[in-house]
N, C-alpha and C. Protein backbone atom coordinates (compact mmCIF):
# COMPACT_ATOMS: atom_id res chain seq x y z
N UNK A 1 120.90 207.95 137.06
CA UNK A 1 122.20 207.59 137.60
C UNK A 1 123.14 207.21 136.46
N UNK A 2 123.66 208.23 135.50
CA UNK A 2 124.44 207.98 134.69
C UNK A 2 126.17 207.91 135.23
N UNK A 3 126.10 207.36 136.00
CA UNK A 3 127.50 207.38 136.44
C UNK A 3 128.70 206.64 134.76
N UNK A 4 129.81 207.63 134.67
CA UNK A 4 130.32 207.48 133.33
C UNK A 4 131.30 207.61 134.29
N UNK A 5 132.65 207.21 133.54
CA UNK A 5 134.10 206.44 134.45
C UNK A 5 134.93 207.45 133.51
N UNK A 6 135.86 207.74 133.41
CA UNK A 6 136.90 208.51 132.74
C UNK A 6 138.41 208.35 133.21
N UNK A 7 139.28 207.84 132.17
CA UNK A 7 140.38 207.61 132.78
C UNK A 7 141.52 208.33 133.45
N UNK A 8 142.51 208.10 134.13
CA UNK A 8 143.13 209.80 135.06
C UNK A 8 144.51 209.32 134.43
N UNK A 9 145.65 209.82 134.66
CA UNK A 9 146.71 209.72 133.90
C UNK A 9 147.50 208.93 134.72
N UNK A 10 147.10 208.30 135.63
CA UNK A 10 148.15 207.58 136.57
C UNK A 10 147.71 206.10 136.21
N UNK A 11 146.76 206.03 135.14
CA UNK A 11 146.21 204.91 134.91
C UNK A 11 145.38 204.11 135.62
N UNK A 12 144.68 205.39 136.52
CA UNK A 12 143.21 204.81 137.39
C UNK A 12 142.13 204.88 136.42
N UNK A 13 141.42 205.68 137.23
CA UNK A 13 139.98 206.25 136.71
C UNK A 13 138.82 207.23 137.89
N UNK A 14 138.16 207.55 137.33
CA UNK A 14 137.48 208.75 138.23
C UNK A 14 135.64 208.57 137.67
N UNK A 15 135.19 208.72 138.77
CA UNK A 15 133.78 208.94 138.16
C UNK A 15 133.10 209.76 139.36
N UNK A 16 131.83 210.47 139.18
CA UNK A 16 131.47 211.44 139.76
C UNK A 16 129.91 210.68 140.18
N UNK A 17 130.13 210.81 141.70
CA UNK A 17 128.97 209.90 142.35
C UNK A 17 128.31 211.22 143.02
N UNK A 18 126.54 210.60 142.85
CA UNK A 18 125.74 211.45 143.88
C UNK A 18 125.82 210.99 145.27
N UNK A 19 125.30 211.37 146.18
CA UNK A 19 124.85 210.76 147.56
C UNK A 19 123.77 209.19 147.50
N UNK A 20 123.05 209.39 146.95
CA UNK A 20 122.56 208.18 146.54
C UNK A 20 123.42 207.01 145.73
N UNK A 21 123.93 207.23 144.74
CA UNK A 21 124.74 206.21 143.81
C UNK A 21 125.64 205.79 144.92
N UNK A 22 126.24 206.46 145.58
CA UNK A 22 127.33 206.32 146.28
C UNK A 22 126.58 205.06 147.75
N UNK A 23 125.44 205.51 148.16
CA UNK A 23 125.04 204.60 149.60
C UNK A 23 124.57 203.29 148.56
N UNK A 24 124.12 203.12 147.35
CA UNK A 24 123.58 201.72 146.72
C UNK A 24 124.81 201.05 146.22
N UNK A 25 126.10 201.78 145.65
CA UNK A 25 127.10 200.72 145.34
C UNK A 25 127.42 200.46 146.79
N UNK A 26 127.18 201.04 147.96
CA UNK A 26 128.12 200.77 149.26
C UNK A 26 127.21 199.47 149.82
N UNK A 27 125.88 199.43 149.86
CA UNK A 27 124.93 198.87 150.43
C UNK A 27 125.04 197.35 149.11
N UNK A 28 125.11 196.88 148.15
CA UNK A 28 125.44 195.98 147.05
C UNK A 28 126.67 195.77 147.54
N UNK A 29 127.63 196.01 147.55
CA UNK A 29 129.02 195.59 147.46
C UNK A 29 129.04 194.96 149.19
N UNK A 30 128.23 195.00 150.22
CA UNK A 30 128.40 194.58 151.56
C UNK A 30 127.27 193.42 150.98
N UNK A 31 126.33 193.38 150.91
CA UNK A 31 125.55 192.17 150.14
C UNK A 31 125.99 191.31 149.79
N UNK A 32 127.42 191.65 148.92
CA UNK A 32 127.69 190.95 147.89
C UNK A 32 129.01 190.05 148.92
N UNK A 33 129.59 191.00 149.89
CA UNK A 33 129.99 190.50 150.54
C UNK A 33 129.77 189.25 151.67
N UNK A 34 128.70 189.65 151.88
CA UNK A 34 127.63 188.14 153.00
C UNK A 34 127.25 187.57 152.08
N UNK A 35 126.84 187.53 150.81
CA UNK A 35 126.58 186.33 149.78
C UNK A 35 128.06 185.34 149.87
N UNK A 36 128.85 185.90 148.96
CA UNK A 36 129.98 184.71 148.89
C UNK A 36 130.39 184.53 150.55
N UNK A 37 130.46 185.13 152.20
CA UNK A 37 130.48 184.39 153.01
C UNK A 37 131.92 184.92 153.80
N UNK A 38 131.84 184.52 154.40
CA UNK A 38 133.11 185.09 155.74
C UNK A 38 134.18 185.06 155.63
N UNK A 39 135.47 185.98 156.00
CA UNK A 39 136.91 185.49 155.41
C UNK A 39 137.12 184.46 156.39
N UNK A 40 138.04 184.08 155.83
CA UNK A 40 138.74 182.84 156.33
C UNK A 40 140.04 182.59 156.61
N UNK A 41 140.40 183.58 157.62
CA UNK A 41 141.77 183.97 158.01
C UNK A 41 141.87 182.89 159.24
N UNK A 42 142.85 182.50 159.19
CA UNK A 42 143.26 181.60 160.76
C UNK A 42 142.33 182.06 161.85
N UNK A 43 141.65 180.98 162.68
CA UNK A 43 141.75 181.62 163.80
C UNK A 43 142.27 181.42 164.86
N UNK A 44 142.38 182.03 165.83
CA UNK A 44 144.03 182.23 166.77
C UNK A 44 144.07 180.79 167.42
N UNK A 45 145.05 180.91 167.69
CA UNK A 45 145.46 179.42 168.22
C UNK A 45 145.68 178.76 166.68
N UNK A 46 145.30 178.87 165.60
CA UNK A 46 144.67 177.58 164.53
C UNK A 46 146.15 177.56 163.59
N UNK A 47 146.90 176.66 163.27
CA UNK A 47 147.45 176.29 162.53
C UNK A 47 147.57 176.80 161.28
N UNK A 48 148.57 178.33 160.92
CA UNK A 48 148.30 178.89 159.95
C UNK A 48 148.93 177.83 158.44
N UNK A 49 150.06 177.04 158.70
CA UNK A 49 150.15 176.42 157.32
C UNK A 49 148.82 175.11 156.83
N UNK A 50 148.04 174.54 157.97
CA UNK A 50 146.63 174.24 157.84
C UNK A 50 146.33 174.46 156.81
N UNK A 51 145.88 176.33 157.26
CA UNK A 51 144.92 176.85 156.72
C UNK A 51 145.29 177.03 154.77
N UNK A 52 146.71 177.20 155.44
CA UNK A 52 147.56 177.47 153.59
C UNK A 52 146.77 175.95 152.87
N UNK A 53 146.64 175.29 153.48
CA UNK A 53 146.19 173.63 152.44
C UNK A 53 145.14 173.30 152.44
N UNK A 54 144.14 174.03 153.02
CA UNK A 54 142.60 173.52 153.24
C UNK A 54 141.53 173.32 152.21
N UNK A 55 141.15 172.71 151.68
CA UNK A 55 140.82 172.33 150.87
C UNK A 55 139.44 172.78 150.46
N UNK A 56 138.64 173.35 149.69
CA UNK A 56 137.28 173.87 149.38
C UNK A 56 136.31 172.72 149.43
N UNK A 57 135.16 173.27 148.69
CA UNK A 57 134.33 171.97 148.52
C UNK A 57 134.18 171.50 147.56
N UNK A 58 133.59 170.21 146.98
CA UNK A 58 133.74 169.72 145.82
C UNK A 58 132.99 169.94 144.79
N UNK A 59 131.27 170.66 145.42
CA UNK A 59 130.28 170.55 144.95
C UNK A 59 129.75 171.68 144.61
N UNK A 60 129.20 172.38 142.69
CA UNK A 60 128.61 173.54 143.34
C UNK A 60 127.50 173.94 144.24
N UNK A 61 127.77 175.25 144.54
CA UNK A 61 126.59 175.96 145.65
C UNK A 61 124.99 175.75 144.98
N UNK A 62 124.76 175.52 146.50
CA UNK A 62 123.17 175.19 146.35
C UNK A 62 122.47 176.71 145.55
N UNK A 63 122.94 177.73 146.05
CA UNK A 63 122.20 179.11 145.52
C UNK A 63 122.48 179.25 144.31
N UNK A 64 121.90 179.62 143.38
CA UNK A 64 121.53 179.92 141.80
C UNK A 64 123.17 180.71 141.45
N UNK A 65 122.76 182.15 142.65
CA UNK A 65 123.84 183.24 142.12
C UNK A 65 125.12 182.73 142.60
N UNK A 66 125.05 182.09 143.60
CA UNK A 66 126.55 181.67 143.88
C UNK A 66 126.92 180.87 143.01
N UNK A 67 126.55 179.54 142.44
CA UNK A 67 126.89 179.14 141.25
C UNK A 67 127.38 179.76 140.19
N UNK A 68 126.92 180.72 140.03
CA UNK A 68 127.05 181.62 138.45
C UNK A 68 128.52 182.58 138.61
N UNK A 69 128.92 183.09 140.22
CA UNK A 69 130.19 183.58 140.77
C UNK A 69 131.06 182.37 140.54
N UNK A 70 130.61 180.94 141.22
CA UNK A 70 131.42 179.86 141.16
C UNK A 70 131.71 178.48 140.41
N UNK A 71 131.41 179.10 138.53
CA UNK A 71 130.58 178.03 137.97
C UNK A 71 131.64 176.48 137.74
N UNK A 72 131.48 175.56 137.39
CA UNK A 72 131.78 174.41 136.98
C UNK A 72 133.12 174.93 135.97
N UNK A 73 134.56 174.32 136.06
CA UNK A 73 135.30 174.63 135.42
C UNK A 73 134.95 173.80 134.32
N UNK A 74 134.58 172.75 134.21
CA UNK A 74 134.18 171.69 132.81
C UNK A 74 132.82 171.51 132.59
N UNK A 75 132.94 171.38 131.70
CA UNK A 75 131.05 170.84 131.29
C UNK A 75 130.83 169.66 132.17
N UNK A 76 129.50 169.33 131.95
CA UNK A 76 129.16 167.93 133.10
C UNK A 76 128.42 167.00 132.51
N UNK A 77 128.68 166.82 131.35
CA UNK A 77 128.39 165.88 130.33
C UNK A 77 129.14 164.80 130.39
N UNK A 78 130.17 165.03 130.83
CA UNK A 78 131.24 163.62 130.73
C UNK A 78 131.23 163.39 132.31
N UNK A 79 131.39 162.36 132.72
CA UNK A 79 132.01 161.53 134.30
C UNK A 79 132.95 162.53 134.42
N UNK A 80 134.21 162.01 133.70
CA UNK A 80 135.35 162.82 133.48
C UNK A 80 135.69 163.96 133.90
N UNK A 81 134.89 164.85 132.97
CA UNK A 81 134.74 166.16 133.27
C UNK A 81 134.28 166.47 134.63
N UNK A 82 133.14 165.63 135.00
CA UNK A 82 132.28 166.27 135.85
C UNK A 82 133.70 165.90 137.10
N UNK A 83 134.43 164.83 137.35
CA UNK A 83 135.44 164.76 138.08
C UNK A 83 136.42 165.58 138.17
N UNK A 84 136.49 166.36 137.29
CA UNK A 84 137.57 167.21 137.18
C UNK A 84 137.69 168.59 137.51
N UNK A 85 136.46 168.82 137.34
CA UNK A 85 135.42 169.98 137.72
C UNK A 85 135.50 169.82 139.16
N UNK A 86 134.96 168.91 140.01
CA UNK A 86 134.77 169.09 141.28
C UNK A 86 136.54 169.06 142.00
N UNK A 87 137.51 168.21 141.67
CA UNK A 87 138.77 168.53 141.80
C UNK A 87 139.50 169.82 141.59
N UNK A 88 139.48 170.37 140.14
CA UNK A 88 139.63 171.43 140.68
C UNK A 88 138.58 172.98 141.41
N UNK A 89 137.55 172.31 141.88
CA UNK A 89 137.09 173.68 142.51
C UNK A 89 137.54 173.36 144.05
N UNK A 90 138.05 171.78 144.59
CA UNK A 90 138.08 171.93 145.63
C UNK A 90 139.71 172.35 145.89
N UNK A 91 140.11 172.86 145.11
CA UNK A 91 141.76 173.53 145.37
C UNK A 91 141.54 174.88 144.63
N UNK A 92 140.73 175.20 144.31
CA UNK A 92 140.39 176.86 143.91
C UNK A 92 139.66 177.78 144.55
N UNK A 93 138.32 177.19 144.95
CA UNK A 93 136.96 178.13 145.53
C UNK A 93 137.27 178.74 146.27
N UNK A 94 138.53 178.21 147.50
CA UNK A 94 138.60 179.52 148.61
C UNK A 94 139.26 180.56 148.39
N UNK A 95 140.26 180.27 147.77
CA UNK A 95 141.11 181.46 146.97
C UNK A 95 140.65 182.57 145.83
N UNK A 96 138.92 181.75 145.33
CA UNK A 96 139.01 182.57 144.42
C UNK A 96 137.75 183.43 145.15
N UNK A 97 137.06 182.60 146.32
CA UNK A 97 136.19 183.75 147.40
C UNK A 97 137.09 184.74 147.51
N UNK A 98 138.11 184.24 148.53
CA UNK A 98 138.55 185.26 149.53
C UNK A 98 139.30 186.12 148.38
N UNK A 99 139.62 186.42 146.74
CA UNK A 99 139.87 187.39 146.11
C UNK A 99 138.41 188.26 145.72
N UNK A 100 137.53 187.39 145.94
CA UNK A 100 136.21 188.38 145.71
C UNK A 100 135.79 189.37 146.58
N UNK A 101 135.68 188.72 147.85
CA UNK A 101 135.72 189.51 148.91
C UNK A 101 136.94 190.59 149.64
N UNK A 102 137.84 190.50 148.81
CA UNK A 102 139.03 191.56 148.79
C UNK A 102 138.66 192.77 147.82
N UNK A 103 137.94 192.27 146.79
CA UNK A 103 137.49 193.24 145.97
C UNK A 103 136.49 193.94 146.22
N UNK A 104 135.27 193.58 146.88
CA UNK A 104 134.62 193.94 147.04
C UNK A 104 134.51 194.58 148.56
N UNK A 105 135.86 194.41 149.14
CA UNK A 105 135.72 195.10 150.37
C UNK A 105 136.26 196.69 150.02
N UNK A 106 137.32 196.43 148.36
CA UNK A 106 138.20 197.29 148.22
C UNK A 106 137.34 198.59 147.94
N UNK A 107 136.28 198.13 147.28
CA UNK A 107 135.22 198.83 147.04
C UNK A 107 134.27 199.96 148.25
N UNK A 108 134.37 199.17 148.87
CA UNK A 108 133.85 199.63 150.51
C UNK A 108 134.41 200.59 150.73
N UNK A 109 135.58 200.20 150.98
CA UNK A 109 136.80 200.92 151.76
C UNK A 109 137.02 202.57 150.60
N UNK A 110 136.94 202.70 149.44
CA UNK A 110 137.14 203.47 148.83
C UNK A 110 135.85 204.33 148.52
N UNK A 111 134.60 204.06 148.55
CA UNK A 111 133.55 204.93 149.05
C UNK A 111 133.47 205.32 150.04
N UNK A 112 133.92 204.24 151.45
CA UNK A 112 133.89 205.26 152.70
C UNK A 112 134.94 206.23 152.56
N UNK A 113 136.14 206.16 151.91
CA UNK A 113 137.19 207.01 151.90
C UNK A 113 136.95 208.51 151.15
N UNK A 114 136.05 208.20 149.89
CA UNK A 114 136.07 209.12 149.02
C UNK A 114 134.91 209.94 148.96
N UNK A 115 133.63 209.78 149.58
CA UNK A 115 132.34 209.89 150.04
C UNK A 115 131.63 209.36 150.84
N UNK A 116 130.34 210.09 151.45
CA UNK A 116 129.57 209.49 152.32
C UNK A 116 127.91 209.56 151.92
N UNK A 117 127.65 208.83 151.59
CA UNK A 117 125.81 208.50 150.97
C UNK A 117 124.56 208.16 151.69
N UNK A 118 123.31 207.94 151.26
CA UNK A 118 122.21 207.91 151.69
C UNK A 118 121.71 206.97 150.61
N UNK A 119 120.58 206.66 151.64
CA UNK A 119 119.33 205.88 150.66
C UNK A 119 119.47 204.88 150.76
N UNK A 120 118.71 203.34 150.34
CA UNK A 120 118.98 202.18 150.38
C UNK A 120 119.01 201.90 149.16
N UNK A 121 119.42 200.23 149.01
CA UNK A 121 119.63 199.82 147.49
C UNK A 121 118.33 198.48 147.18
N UNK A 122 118.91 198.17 146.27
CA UNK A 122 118.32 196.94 145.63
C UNK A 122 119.09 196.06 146.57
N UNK A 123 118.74 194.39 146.59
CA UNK A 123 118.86 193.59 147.29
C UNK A 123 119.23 192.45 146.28
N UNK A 124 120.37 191.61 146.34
CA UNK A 124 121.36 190.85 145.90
C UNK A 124 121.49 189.42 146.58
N UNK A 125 120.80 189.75 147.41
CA UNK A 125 121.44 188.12 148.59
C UNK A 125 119.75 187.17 148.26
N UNK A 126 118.65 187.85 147.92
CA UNK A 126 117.62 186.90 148.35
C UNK A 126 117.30 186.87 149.06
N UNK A 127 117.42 187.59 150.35
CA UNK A 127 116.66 187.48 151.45
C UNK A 127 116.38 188.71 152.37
N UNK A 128 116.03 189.69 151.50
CA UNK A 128 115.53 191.05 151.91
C UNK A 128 116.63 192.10 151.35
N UNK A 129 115.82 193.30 151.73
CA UNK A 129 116.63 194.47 151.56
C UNK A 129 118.11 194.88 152.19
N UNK A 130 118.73 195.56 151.67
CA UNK A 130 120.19 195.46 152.39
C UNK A 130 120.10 196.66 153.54
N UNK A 131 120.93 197.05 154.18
CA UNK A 131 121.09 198.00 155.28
C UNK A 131 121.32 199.21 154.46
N UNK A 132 120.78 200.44 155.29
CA UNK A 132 120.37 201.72 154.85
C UNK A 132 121.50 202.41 155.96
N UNK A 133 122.22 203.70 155.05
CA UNK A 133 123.35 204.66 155.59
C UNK A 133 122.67 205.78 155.29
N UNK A 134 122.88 206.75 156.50
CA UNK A 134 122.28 207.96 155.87
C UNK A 134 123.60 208.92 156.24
N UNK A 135 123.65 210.24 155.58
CA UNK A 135 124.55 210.88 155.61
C UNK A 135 124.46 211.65 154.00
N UNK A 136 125.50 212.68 154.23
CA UNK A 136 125.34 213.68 153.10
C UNK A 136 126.27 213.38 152.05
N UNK A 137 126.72 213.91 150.78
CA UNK A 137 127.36 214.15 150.04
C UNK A 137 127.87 214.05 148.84
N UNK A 138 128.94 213.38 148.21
CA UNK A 138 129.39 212.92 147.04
C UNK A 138 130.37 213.46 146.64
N UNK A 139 130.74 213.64 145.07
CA UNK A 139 131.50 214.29 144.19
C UNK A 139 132.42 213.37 143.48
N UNK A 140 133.89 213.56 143.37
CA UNK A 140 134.27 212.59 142.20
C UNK A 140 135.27 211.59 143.26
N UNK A 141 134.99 210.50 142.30
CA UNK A 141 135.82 209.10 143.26
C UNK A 141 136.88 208.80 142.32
N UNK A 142 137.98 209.19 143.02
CA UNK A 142 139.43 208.74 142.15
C UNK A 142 139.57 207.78 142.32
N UNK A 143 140.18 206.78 141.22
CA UNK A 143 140.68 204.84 141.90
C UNK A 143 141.84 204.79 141.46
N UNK A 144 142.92 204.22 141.64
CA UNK A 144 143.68 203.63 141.39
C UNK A 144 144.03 203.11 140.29
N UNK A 145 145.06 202.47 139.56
CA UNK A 145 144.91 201.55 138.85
C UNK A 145 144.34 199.97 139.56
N UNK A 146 144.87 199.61 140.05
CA UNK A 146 144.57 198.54 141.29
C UNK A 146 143.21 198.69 142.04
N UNK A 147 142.92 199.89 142.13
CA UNK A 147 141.59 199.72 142.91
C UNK A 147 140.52 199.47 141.72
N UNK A 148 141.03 200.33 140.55
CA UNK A 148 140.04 200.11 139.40
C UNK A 148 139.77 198.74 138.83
N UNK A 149 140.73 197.83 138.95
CA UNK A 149 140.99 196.41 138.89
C UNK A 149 139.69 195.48 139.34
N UNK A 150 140.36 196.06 140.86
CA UNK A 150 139.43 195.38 141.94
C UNK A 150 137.78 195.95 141.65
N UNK A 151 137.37 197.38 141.62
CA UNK A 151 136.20 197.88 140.90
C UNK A 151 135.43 197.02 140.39
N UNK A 152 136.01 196.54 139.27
CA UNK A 152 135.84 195.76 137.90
C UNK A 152 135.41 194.93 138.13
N UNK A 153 135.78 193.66 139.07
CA UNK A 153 135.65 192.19 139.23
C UNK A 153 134.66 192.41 140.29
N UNK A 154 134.51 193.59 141.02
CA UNK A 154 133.07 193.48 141.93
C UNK A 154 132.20 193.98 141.23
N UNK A 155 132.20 195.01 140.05
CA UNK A 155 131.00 195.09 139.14
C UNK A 155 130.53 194.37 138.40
N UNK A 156 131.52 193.45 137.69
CA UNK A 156 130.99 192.06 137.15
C UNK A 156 130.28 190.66 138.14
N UNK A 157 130.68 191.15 139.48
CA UNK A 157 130.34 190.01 140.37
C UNK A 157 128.77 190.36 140.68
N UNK A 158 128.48 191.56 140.61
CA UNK A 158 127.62 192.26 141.23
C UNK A 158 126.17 192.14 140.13
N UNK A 159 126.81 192.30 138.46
CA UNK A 159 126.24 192.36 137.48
C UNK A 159 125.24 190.71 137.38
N UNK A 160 126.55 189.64 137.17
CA UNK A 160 125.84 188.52 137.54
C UNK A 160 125.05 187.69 138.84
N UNK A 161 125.06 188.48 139.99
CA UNK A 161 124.38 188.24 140.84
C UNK A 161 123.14 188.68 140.64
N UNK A 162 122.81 189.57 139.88
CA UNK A 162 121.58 190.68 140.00
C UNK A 162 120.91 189.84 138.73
N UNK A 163 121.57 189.53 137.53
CA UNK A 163 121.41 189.29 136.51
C UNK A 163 120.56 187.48 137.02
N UNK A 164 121.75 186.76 137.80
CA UNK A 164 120.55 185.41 138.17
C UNK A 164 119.09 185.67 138.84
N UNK A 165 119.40 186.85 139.62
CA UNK A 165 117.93 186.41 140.64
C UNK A 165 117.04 187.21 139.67
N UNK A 166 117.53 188.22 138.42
CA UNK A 166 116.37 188.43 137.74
C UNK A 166 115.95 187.20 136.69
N UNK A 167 117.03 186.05 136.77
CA UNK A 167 117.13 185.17 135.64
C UNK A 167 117.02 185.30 134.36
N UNK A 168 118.36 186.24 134.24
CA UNK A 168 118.96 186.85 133.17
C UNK A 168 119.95 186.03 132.77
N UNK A 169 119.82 185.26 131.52
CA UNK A 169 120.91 183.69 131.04
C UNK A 169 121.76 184.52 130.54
N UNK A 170 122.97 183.51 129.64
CA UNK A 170 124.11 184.17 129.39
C UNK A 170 123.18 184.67 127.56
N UNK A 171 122.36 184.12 127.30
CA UNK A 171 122.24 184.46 125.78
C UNK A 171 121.19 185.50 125.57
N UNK A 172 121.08 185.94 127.26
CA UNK A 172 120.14 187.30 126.67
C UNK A 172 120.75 188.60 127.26
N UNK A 173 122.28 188.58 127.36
CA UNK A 173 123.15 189.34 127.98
C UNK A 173 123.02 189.88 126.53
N UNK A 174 123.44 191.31 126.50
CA UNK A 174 123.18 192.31 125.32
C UNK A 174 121.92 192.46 124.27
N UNK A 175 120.78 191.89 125.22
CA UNK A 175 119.77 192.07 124.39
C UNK A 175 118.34 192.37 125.73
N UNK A 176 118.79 193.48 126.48
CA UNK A 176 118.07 193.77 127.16
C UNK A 176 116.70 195.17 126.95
N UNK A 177 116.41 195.02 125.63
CA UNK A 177 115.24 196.35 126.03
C UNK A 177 114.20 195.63 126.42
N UNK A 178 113.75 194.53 126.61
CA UNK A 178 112.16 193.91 127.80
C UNK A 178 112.53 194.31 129.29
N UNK A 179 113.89 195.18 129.38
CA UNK A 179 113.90 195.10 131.05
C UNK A 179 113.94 196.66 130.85
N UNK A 180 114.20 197.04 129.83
CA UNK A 180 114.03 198.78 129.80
C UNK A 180 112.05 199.21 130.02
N UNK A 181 111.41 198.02 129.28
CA UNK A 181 110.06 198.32 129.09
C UNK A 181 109.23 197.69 130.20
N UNK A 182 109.79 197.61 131.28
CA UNK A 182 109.18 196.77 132.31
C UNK A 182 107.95 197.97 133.34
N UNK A 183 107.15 197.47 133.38
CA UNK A 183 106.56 198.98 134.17
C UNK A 183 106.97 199.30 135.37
N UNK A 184 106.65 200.37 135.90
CA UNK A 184 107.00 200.96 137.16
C UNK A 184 106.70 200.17 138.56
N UNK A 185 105.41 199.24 138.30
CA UNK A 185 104.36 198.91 139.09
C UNK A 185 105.25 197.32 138.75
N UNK A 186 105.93 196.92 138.06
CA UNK A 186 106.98 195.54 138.52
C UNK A 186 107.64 195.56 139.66
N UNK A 187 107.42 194.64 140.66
CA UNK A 187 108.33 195.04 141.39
C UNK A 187 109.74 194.60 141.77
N UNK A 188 110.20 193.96 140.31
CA UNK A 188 111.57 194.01 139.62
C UNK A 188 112.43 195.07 139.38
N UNK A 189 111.40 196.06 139.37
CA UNK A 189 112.31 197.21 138.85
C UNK A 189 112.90 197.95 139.60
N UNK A 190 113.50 198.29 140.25
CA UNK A 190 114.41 198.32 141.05
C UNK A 190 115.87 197.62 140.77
N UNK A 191 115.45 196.24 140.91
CA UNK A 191 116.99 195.81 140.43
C UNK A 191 116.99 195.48 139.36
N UNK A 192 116.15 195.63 138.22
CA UNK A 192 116.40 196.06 136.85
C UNK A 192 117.07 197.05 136.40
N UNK A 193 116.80 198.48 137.28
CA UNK A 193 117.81 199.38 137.10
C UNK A 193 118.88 199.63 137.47
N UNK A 194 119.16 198.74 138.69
CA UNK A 194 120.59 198.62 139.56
C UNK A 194 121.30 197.93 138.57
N UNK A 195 120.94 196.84 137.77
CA UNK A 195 121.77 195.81 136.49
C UNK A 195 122.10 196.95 135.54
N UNK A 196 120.74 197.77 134.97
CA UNK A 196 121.20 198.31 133.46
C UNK A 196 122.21 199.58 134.26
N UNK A 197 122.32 199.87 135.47
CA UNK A 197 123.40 200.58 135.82
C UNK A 197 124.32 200.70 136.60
N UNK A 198 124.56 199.28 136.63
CA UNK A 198 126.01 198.61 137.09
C UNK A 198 126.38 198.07 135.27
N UNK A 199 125.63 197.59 134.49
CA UNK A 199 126.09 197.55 132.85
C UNK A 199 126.86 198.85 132.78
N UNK A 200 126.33 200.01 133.14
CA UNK A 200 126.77 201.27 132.16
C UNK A 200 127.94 201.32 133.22
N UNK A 201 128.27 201.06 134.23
CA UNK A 201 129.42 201.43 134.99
C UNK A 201 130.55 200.87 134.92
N UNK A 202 130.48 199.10 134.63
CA UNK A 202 131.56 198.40 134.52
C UNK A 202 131.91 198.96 132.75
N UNK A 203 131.44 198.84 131.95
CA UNK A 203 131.58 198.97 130.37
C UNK A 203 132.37 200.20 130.71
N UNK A 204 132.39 201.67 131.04
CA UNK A 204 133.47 202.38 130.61
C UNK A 204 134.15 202.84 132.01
N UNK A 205 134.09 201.50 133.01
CA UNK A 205 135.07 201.62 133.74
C UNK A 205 136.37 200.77 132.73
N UNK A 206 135.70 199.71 131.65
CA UNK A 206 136.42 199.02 131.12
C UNK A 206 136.98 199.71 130.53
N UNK A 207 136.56 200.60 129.68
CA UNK A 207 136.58 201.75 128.09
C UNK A 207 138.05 202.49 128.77
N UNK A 208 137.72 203.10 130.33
CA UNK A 208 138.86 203.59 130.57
C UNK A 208 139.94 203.18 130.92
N UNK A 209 140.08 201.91 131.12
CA UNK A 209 141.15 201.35 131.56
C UNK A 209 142.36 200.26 130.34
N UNK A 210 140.97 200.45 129.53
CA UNK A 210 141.54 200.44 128.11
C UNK A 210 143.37 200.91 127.38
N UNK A 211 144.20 200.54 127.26
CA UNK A 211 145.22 201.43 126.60
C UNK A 211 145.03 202.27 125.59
């Protein structure tokens, strides 16, 4: 699954998906979606300027990977800090969900648009395998500049989700050949290869979006 990104002149990008590549980013990116959690649009009857002021929570998430999506704006070495940290996540976190889950829906929405896939994926949430699409096809997925944007921040969301539950730290990011040499019979591997190829996808989705 060498999926390689190439930039288009409108200042998107394009990459050429199989039927498979295409049902595992679709099946990850809905994962990734029930991980960070439900939008949070008014609901009827409900007080939409409320909702404009509602306040997040103070504390990070109990789950490993959600932490690592939602980390500590300050170190937590100081009182201080650690106060400041929980202040501002409780006037940030929902805003900066509900932009994750915009991205990662954008993602959705532009594979169902641009292809239709098969197969199941690797699993992201911790608590089983994700849902399986079957159907035929592929070929090349044009994005946007804007959709390529959005792309981006769900491949990096996607990268470090996969990257905690393999408990992949930040200081062994670019020094992965023990996950190239992992045997077949791990039964890591799977989303060992979904990481080293969501790596190769975000990197020259980056390359192309590059000036």
């Amino acid at each position: 699954m060498a999926g390689h990104f190439e930039a288009t002149p409108d200042g998107g990008a394009a990459v050429a998906l199989d039927e498979v590549e295409i049902s595992i980013l679709r099946s990850l990116a809905v994962q990734l979606l029930e991980l960070v959690g439900p939008g949070d649009d008014a609901a009827e009857g409900s007080d939409p300027l409320a909702a404009l002021f509602a306040e997040g929570p103070s504390e990070p998430p109990s789950d490993p990977a959600l932490a690592r999506l939602f980390p500590d704006a300050y170190g937590d070495d100081d009182k201080e800090l650690r106060e400041a940290s929980s202040e501002f996540r409780r006037f940030t976190e929902i805003d900066l969900r509900a932009r994750k889950r915009e991205d990662a829906l954008a993602v959705v929405r532009s594979l169902a648009s641009g292809a239709s896939g098969a197969s199941g994926a690797s699993d992201v949430s911790g608590e089983g395998g994700g849902d399986e699409e079957e159907g035929e096809g592929g070929g090349e997925l044009r994005l946007t500049a804007d959709q390529a944007r959005q792309w981006l921040g769900t491949l990096n969301d996607l990268r470090l989700t996969i990257g905690t539950r393999l408990e992949v730290s930040d200081e062994d990011q670019g020094q992965e050949g023990s996950l190239y040499r992992l045997p077949d019979s791990d039964p890591r591997k799977p989303m060992v290869l979904a990481y080293l190829w969501l790596g190769a996808l975000q990197e020259t989705l980056l390359e192309a979006l590059m000036p």
